[in-house]
Protein backbone atom coordinates (compact mmCIF):
# COMPACT_ATOMS: atom_id res chain seq x y z
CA UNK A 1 110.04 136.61 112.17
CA UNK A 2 106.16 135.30 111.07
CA UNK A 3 105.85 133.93 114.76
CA UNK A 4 105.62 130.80 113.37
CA UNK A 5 101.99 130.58 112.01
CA UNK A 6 103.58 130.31 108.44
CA UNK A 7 106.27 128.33 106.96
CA UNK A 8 108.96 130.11 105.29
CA UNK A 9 109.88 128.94 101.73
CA UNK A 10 112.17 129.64 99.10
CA UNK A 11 109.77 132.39 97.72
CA UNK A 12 110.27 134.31 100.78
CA UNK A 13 113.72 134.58 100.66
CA UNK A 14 113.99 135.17 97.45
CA UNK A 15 111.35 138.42 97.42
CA UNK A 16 113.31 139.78 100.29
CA UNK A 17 116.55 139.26 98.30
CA UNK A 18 114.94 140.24 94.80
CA UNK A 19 116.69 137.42 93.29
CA UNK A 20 114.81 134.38 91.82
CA UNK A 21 113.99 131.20 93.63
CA UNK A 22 115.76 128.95 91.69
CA UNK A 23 119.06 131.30 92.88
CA UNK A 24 118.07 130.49 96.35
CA UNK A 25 117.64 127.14 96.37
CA UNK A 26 120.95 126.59 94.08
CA UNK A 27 122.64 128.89 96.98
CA UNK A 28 121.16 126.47 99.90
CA UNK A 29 122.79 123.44 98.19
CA UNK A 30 125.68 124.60 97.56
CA UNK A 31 125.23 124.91 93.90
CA UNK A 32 128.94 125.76 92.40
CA UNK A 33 127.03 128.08 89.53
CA UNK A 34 125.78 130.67 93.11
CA UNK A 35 128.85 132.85 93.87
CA UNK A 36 130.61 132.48 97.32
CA UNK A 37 128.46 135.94 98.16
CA UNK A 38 125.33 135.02 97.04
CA UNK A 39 125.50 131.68 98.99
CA UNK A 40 126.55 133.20 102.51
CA UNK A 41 123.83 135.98 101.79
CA UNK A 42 120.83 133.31 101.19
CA UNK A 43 121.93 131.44 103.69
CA UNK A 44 122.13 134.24 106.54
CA UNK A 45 118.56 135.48 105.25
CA UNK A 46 117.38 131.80 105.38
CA UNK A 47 118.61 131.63 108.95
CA UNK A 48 117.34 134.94 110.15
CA UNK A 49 113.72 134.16 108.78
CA UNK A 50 113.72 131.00 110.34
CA UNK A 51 113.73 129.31 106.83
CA UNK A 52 113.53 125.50 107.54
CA UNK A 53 114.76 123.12 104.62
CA UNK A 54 112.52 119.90 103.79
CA UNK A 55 115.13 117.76 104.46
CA UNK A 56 117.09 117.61 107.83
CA UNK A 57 118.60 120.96 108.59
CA UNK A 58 122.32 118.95 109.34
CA UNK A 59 121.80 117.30 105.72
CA UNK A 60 120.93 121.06 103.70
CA UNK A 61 123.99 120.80 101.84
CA UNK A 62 124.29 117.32 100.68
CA UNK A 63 120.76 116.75 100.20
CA UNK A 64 120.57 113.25 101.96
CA UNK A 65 119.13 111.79 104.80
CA UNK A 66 121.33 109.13 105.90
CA UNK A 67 118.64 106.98 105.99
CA UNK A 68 118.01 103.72 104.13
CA UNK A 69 114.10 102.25 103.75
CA UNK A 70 113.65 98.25 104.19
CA UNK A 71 110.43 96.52 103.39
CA UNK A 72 110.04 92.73 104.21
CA UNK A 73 107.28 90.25 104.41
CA UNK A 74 107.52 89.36 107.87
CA UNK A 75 109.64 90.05 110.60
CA UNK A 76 109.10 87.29 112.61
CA UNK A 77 111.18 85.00 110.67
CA UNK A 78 115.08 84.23 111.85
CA UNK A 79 115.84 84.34 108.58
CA UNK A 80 114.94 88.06 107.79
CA UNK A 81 116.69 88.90 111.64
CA UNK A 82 119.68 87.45 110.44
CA UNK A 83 119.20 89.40 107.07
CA UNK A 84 118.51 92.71 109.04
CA UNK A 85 121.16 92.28 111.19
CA UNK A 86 123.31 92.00 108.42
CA UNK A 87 122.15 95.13 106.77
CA UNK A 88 122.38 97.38 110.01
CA UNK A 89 125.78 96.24 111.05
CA UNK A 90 127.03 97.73 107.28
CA UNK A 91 124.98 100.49 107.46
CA UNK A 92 126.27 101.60 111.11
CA UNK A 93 129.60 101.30 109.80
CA UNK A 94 128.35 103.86 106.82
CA UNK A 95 126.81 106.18 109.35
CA UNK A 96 123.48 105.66 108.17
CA UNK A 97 120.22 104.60 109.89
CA UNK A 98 117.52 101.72 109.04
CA UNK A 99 113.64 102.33 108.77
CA UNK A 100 111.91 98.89 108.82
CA UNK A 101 108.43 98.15 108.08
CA UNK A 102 106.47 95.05 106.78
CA UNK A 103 104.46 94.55 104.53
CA UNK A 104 102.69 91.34 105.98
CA UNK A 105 102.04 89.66 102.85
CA UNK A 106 99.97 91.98 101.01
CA UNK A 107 100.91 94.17 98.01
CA UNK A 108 98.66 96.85 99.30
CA UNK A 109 100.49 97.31 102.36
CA UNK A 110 103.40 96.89 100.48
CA UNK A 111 102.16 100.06 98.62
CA UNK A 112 101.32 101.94 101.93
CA UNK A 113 104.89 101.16 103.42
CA UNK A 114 106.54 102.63 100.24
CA UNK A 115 104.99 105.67 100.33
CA UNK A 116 105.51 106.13 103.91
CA UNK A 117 109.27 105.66 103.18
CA UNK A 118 108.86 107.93 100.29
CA UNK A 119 107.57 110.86 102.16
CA UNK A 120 110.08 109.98 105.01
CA UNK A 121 113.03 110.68 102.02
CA UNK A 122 114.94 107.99 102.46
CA UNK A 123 118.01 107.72 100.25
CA UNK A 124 117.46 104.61 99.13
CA UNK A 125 115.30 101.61 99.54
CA UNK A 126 115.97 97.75 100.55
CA UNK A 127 112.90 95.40 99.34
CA UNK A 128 111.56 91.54 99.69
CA UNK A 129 108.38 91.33 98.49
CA UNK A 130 105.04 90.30 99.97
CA UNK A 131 103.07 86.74 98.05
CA UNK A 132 100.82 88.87 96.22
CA UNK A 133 102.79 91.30 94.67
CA UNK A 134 101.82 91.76 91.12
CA UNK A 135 103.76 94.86 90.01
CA UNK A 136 106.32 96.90 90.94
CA UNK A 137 105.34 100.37 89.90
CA UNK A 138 105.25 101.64 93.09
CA UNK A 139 108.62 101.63 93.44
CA UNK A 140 108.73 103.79 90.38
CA UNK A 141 108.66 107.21 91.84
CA UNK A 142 112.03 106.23 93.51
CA UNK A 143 114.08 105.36 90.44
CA UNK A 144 112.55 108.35 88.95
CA UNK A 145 114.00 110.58 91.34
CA UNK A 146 117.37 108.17 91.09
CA UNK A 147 117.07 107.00 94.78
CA UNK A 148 118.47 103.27 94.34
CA UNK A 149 115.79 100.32 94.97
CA UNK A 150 117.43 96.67 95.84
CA UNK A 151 115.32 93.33 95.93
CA UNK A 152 116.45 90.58 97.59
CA UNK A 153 115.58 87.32 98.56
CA UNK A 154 111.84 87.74 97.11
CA UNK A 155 113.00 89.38 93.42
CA UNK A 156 111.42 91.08 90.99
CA UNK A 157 112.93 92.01 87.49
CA UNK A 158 113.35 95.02 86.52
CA UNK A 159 116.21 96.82 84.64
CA UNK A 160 116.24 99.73 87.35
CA UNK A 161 116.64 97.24 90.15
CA UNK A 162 119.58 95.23 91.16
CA UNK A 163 118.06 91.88 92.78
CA UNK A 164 120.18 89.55 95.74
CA UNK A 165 119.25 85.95 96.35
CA UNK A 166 120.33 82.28 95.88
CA UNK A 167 120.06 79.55 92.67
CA UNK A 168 116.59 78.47 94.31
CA UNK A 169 116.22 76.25 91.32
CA UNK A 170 119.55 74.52 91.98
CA UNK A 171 119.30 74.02 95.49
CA UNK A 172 115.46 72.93 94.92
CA UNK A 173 116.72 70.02 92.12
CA UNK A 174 119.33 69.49 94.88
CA UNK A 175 116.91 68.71 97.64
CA UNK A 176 114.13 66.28 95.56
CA UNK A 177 117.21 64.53 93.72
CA UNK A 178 117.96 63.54 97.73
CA UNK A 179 114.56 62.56 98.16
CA UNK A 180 114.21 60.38 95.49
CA UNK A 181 117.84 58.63 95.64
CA UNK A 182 116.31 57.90 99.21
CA UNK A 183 113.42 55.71 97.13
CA UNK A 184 110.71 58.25 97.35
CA UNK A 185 108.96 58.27 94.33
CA UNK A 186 105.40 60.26 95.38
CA UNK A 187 107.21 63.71 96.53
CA UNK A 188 104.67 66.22 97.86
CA UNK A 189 106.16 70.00 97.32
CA UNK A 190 104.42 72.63 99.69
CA UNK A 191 105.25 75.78 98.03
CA UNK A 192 103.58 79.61 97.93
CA UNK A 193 102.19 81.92 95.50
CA UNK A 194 104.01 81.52 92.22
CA UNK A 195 104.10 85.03 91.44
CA UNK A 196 107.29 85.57 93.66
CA UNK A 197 110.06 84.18 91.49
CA UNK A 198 111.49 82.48 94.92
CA UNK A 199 109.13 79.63 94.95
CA UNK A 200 108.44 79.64 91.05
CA UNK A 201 111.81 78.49 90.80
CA UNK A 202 111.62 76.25 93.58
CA UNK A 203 108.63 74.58 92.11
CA UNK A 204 110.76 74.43 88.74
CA UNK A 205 113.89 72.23 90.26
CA UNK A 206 111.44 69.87 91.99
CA UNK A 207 109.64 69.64 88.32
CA UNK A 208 112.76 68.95 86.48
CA UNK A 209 114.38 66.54 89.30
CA UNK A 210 111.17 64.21 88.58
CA UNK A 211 111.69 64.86 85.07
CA UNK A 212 114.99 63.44 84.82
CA UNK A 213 114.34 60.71 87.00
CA UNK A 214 111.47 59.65 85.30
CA UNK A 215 109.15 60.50 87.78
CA UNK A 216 105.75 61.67 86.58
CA UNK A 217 104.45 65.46 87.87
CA UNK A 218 101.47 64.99 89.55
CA UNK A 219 100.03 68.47 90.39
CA UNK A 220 97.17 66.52 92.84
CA UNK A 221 100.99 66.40 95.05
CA UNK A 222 101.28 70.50 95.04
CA UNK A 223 99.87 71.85 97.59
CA UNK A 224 100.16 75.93 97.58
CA UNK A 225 99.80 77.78 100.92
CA UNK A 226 101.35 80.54 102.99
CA UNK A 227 104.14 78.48 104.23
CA UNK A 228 102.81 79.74 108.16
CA UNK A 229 103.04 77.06 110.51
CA UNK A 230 99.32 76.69 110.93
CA UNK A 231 99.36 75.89 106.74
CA UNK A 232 101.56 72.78 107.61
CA UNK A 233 99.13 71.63 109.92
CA UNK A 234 96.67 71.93 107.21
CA UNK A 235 98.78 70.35 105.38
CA UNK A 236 99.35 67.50 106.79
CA UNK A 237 95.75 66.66 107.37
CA UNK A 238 95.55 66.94 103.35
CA UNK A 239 98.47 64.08 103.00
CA UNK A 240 96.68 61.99 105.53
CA UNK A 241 93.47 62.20 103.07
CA UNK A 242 95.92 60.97 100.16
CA UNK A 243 95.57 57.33 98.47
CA UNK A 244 98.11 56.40 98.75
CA UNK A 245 99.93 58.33 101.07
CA UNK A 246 103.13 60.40 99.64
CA UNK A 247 106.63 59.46 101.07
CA UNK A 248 108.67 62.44 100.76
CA UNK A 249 107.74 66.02 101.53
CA UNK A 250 109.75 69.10 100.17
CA UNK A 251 108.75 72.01 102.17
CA UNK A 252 109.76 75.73 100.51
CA UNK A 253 110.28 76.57 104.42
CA UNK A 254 110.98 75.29 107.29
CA UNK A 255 108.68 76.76 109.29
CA UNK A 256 105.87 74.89 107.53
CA UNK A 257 107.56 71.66 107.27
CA UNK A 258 108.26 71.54 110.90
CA UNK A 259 104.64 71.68 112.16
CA UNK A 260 103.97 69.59 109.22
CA UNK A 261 106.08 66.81 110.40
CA UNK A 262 104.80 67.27 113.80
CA UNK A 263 100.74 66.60 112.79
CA UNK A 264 101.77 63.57 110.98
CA UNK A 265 103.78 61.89 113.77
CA UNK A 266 100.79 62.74 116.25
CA UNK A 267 98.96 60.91 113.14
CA UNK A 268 101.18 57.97 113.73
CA UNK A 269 103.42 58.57 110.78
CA UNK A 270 106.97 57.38 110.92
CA UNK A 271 109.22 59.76 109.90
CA UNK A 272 111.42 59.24 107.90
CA UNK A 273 110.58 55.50 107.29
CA UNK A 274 107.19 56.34 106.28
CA UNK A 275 107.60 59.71 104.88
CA UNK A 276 110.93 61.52 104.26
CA UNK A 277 110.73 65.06 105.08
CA UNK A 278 113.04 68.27 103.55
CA UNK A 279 112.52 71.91 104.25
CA UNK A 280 114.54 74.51 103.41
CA UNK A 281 115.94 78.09 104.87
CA UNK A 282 118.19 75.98 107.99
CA UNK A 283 116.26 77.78 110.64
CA UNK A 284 117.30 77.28 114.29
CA UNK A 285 114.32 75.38 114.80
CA UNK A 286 114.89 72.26 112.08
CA UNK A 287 117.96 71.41 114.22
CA UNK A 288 115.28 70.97 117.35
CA UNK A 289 112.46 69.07 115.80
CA UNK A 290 112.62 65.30 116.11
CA UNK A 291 114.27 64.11 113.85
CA UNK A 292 115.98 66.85 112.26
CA UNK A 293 115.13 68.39 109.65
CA UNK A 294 116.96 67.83 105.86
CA UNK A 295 117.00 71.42 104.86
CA UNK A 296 118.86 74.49 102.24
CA UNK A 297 120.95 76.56 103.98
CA UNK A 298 122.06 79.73 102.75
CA UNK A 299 123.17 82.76 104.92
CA UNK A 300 120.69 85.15 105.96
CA UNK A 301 123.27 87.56 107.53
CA UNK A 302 125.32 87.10 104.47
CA UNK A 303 122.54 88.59 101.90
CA UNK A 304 121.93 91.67 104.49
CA UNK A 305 125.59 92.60 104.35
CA UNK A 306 125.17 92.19 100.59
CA UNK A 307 122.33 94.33 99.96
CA UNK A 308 123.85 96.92 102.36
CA UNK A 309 127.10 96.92 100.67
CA UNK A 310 125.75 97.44 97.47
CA UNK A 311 123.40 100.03 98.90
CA UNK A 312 125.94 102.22 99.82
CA UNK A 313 128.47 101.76 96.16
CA UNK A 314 124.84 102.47 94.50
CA UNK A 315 124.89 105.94 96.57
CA UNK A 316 128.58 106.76 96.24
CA UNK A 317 128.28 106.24 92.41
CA UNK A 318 125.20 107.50 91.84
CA UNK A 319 125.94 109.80 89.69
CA UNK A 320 127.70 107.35 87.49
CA UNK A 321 125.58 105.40 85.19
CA UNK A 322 126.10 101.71 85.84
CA UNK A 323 123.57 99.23 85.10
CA UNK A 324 121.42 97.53 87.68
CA UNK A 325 123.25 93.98 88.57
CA UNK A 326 122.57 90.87 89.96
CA UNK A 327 124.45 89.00 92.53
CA UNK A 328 123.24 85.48 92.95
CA UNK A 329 125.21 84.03 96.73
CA UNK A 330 125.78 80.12 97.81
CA UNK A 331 123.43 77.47 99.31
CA UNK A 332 124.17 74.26 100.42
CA UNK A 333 121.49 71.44 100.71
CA UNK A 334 122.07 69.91 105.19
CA UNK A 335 121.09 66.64 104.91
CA UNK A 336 119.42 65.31 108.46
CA UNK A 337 117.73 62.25 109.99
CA UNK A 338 114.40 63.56 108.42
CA UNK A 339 115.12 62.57 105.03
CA UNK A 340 117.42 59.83 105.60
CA UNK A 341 115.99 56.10 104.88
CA UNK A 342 116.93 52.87 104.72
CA UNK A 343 116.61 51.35 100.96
């Protein structure tokens, strides 16, 4: 024994054995080309030098570490609790465990957290991206090394990289067609950074539902924040400063509408007669506010269990070649008392 001041490798072995190190590490994962005697001799050796493997001593053979990366936004959002419940439940049922980190908004910590998980050899890697993501390269290393990479909810494309989320166009064309069969004719849109396809898209229905009902874009009515609750405050002090004022609002949260809604009525705004109000993600919290709030509601829990699910077929087949796919799930605009006016 070294008495521990120096890590045993491969090399080691492998000098003491006067075979090469490719031999030994082919023996200590089980490589079928290492005969039956070679394999039981490298791995006594390994075990009587106190050889430890990178990986997980339990996982030598099979070369994985039952555990699966996440990186989100935010976590304190329901929606990405009900999306993480989701994912562990499946997970649990696959024997595997769940790193979570966040990336709170910024590509460079977004960086950070992948290389963390990286290091941490994670078999394969569960994404929503922060605002500012640019790029995706530094997800490269793991499709390099063929360790799967799913994005959901916040997408990116990428041939390597199946993506989960909803028809946010749809459901946004959806939501402004409501507003404006309610009579609302100067729709504000609060949306985010249009780099993330998520609110890009958004932006896109509410475009085309003016379009088609010949409803002029005015970009002075797009107002591009964080979404945060304390950016609907803002918010709303920027549609009190309008001439004349907007009435409808179509929120890209609901989180941001909410407090939104709340500033105006403090403001004396009737809501909905003076402005109709739609968010959209059907947190708890829209069914609180006073009046309720119009919203999109797709399930949270349902794209975890998704992404997990596909996870795990992307690690059972991985050997298989099979093209990165995307799987695009239901939303369903919940009309409330927010949006709801008498013509």
């Amino acid at each position: 024994m070294n008495g521990g001041e120096k890590e045993i490798t491969i090399y080691d072995i492998a000098d003491k054995l006067h075979i090469s190190a490719a031999t030994v590490s082919r023996a200590l994962q089980d490589h079928p080309r290492v005969s039956k005697k070679t394999k039981k001799l490298v791995i006594k050796t390994a075990g009587d030098m106190g050889y430890r493997s990178n990986s997980f001593a339990s996982n030598l053979r099979k070369k994985s570490s039952n555990i699966i990366g996440l990186i989100v936004p935010r976590l304190n959002s329901n929606f990405m609790a009900d999306v993480i419940a989701g994912i562990e439940k499946v997970l649990n049922n696959n024997n595997y465990n769940l790193i979570i980190s966040q990336s709170l908004e910024t590509m460079q910590k977004e960086i950070n957290n992948a290389n963390a998980m990286l290091v941490n050899r994670v078999d394969g890697l569960l994404v929503s991206l922060a605002y500012d993501t640019t790029n995706v390269d530094h997800f490269e290393p793991f499709i390099k090394r063929n360790i799967p990479v799913i994005f959901f909810d916040r997408v990116f494309d990428h041939d390597g990289c199946p993506q989960i989320y909803i028809d946010n166009y749809k459901a946004a064309y959806e939501i402004t067609s409501h507003l404006i069969k309610q009579g609302c004719k100067r729709i504000v849109h609060i949306t985010a950074s249009q780099l993330r396809k998520v609110y890009a898209e958004r932006y896109a229905g509410y475009q085309k539902a003016l379009e088609d009902n010949n409803i002029k874009l005015d970009t002075n009515l797009v107002i591009i924040n964080d979404l945060s609750s304390e950016a609907g405050i803002t918010a709303a002090h920027q549609l009190l400063k309008m001439s004349p004022l907007p009435d409808g609002v179509f929120s890209a949260n609901d989180n941001c509408a909410i407090s939104c809604m709340q500033t105006l009525k403090k403001a004396g705004i009737r809501i909905p007669a003076d402005i109709a109000f739609a968010g959209f993600n059907n947190d708890p919290s829209s069914c609180v506010v006073e009046p309720n709030l119009t919203t999109v509601n797709y399930k949270g829990y349902e794209m975890g269990e998704v992404a997990a699910k596909l996870m795990i077929d992307n690690l059972i087949n991985k050997d298989e070649f099979h093209p990165a796919h995307s799987l695009v799930l239901r939303s369903e605009l919940i009309v409330r008392e927010s949006s709801l006016r008498v013509i």
